[in-house]
C-alpha atoms as a PDB file:
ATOM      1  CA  UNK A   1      13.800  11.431  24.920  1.00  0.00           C
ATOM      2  CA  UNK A   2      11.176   8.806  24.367  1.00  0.00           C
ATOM      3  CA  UNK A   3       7.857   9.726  23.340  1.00  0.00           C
ATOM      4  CA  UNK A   4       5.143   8.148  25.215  1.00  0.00           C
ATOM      5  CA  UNK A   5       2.939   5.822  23.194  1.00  0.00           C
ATOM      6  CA  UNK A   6       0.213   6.765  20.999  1.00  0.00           C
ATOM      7  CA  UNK A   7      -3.381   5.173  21.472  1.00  0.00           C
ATOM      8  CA  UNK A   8      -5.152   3.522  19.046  1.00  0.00           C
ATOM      9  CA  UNK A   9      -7.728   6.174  18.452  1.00  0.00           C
ATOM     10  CA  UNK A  10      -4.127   9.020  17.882  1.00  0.00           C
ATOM     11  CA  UNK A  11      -2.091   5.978  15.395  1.00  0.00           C
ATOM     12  CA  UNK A  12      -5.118   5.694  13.311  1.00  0.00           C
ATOM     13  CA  UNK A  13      -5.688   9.269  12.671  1.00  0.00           C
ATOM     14  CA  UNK A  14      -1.989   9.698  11.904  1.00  0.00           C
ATOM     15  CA  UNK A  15      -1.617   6.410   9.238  1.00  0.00           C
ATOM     16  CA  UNK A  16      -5.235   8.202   7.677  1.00  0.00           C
ATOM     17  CA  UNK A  17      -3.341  11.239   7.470  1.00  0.00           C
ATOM     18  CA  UNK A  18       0.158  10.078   5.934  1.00  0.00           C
ATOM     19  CA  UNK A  19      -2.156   8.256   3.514  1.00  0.00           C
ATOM     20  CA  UNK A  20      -4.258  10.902   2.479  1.00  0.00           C
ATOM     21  CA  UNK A  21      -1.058  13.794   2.278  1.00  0.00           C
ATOM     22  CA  UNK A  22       2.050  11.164   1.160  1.00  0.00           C
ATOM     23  CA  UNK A  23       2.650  10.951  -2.101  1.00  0.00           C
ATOM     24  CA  UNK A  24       5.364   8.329  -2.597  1.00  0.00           C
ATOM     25  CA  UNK A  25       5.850   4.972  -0.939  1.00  0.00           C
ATOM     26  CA  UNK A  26       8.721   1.925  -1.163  1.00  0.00           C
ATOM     27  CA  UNK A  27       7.007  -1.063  -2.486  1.00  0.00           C
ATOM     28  CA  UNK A  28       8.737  -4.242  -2.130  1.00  0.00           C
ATOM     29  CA  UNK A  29       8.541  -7.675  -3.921  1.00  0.00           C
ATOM     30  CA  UNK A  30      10.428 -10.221  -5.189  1.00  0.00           C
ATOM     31  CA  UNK A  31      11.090 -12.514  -7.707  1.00  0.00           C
ATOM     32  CA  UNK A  32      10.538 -16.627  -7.936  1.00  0.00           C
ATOM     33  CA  UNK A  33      13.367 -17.286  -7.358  1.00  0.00           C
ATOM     34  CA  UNK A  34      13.578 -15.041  -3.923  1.00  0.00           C
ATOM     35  CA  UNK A  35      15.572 -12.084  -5.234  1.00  0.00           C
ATOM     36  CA  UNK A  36      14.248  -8.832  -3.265  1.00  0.00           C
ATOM     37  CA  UNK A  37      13.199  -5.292  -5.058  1.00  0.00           C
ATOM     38  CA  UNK A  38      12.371  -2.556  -2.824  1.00  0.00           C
ATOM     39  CA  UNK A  39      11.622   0.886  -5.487  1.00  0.00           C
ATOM     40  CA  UNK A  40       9.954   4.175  -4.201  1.00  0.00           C
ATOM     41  CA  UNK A  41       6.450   4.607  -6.779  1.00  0.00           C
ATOM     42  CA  UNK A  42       3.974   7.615  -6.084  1.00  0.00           C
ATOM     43  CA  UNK A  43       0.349   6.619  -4.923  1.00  0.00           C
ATOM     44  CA  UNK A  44      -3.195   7.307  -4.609  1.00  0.00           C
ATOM     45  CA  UNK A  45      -5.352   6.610  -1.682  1.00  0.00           C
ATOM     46  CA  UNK A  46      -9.036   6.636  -2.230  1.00  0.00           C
ATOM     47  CA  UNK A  47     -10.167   5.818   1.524  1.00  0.00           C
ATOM     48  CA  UNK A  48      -9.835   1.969   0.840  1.00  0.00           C
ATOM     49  CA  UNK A  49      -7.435   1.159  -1.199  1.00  0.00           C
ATOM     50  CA  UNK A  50      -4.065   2.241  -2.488  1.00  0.00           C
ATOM     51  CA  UNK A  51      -3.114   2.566  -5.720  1.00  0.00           C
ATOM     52  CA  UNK A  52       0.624   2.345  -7.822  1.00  0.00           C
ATOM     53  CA  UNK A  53       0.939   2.474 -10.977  1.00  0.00           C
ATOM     54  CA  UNK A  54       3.781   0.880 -12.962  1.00  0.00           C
ATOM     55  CA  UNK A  55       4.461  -0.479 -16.295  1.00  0.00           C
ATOM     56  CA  UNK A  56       3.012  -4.119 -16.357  1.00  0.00           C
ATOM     57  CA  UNK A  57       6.361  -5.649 -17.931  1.00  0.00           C
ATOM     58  CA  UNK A  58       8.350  -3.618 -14.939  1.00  0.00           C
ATOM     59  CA  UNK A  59      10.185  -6.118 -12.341  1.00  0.00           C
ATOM     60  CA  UNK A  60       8.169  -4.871  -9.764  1.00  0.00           C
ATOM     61  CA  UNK A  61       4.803  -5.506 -11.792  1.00  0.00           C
ATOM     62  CA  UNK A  62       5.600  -8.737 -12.863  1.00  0.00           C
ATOM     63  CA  UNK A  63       6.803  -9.357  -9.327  1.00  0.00           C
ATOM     64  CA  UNK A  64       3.354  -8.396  -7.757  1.00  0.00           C
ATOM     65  CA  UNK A  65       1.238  -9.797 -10.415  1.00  0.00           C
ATOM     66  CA  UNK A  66       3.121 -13.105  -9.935  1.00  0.00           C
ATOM     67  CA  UNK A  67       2.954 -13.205  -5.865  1.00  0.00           C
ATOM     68  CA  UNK A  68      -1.236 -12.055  -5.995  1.00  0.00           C
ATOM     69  CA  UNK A  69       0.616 -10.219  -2.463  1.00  0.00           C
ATOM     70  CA  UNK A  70       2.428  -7.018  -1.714  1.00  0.00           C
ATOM     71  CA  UNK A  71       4.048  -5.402   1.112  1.00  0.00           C
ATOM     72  CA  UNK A  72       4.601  -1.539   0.860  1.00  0.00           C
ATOM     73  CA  UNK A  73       5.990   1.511   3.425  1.00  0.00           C
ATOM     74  CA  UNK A  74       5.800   4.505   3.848  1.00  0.00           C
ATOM     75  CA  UNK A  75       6.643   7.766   6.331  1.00  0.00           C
ATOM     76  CA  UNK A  76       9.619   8.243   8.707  1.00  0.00           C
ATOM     77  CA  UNK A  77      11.757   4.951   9.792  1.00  0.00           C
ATOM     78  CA  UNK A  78      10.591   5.779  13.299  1.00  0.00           C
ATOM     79  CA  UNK A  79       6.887   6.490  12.590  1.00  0.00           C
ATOM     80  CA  UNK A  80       6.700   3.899   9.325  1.00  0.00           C
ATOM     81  CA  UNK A  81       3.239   2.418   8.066  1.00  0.00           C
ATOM     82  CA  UNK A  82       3.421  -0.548   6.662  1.00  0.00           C
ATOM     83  CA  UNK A  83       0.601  -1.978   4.568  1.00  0.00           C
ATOM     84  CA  UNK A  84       0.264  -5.460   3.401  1.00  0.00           C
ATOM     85  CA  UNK A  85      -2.715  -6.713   1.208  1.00  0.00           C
ATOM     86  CA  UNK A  86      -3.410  -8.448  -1.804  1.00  0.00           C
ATOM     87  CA  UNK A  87      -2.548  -7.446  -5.477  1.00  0.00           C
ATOM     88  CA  UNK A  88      -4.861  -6.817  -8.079  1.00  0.00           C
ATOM     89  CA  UNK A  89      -4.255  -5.651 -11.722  1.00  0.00           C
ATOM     90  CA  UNK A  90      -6.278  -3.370 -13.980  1.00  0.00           C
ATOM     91  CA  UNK A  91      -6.165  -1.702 -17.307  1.00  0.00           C
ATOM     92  CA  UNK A  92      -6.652   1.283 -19.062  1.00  0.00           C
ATOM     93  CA  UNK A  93      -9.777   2.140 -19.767  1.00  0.00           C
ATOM     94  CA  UNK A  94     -10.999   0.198 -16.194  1.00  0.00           C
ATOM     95  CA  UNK A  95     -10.908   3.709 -14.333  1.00  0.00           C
ATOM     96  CA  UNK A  96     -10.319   6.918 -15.998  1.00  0.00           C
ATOM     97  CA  UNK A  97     -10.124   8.634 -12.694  1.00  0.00           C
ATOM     98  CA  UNK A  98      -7.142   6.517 -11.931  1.00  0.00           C
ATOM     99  CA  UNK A  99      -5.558   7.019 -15.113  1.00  0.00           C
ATOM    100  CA  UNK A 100      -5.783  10.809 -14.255  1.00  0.00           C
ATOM    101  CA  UNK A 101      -4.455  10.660 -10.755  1.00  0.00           C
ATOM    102  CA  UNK A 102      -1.003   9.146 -12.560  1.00  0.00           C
ATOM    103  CA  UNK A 103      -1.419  11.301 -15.724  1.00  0.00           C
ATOM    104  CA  UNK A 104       0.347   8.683 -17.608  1.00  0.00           C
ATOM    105  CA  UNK A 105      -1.638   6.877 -20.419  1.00  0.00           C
ATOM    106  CA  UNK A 106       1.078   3.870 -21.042  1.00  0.00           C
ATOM    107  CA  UNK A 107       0.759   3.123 -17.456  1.00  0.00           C
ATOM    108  CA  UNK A 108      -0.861   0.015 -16.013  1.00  0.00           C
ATOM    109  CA  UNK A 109      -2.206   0.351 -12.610  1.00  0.00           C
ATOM    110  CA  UNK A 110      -2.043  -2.415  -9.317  1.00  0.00           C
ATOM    111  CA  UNK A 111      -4.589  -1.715  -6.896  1.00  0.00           C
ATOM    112  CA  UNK A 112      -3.488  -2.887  -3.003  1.00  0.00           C
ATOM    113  CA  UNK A 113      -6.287  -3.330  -0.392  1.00  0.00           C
ATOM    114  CA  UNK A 114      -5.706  -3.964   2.731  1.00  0.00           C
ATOM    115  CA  UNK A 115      -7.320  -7.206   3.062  1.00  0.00           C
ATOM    116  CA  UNK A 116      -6.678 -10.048   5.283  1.00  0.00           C
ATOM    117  CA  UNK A 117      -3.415  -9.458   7.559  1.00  0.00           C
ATOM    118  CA  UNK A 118      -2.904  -5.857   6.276  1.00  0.00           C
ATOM    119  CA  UNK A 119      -1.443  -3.489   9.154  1.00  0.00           C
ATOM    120  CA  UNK A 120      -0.239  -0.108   9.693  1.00  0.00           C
ATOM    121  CA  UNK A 121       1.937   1.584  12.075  1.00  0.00           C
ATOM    122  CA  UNK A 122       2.115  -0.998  14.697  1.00  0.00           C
ATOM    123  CA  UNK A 123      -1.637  -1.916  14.295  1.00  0.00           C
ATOM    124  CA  UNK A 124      -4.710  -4.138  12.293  1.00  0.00           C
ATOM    125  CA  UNK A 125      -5.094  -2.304   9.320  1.00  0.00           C
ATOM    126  CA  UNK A 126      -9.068  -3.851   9.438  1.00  0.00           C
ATOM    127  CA  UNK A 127      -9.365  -1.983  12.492  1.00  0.00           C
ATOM    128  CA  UNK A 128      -8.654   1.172  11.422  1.00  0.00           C
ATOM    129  CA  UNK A 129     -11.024   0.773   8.745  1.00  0.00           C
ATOM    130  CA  UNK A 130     -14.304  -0.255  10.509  1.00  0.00           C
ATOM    131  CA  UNK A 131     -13.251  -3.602   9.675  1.00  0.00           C
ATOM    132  CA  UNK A 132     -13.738  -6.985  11.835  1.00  0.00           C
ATOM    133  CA  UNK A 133     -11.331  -6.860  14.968  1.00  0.00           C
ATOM    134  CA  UNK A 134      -8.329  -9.165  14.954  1.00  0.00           C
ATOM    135  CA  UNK A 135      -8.465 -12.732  15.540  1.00  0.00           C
ATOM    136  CA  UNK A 136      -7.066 -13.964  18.304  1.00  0.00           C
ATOM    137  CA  UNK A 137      -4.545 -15.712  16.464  1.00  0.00           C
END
């Protein structure tokens, strides 16, 4: 049986809640040369953006840090959120919160915001953050 669709107002509150109580995500990226990586990393969620952390000479790292852009999922395959936004790097010593929340001092941290295109589960991830409504693009 088919559920019937969600509203707005319900898919919202569900994508806050898997990002508030998930813990692991697939990130995907690729190299220059095309070659896709898709690896499960655990995350933080702060309200605004999402955090993975990763060693910096990692595949994936180098993969983000090269393409400024990342694309990652998470949930069910029938109920997935998918966030897109752009990449930024920082280092130890940048946010010692951040360092605790992945208890791992040789780690280096990418920070994803959902900037720009970003969506989740079917709709504008700007939206869903009191953001600027879609264009009409």
């Amino acid at each position: 049986m088919i559920e019937p669709s969600r509203s707005l107002e319900q898919r919202t509150a569900d994508v806050l809640a898997r990002l508030r109580e998930d813990v692991d995500l697939w990130v995907a990226s690729a190299d220059a040369e095309g070659n896709a990586y898709l690896v499960p990393l655990s995350f933080v969620w702060d309200g605004a953006a999402l955090t993975i952390s990763t060693p910096r000479a990692s595949r994936t790292a180098r993969n983000l840090m090269r393409a400024e852009w990342a694309r990652v999922a998470l949930g069910l395959t029938r109920d997935v959120v998918i966030v897109e936004g752009t990449v930024e790097t920082i280092t130890i010593g940048t946010d010692p919160a951040l360092e605790d929340a992945h208890a791992d001092d040789d780690i280096r941290s990418i920070i994803l915001t959902g900037e720009g295109k970003a969506f989740c589960a079917g709709g504008d991830f700007s939206q869903m953050t009191g953001g600027l409504p879609p264009s009409s693009e």
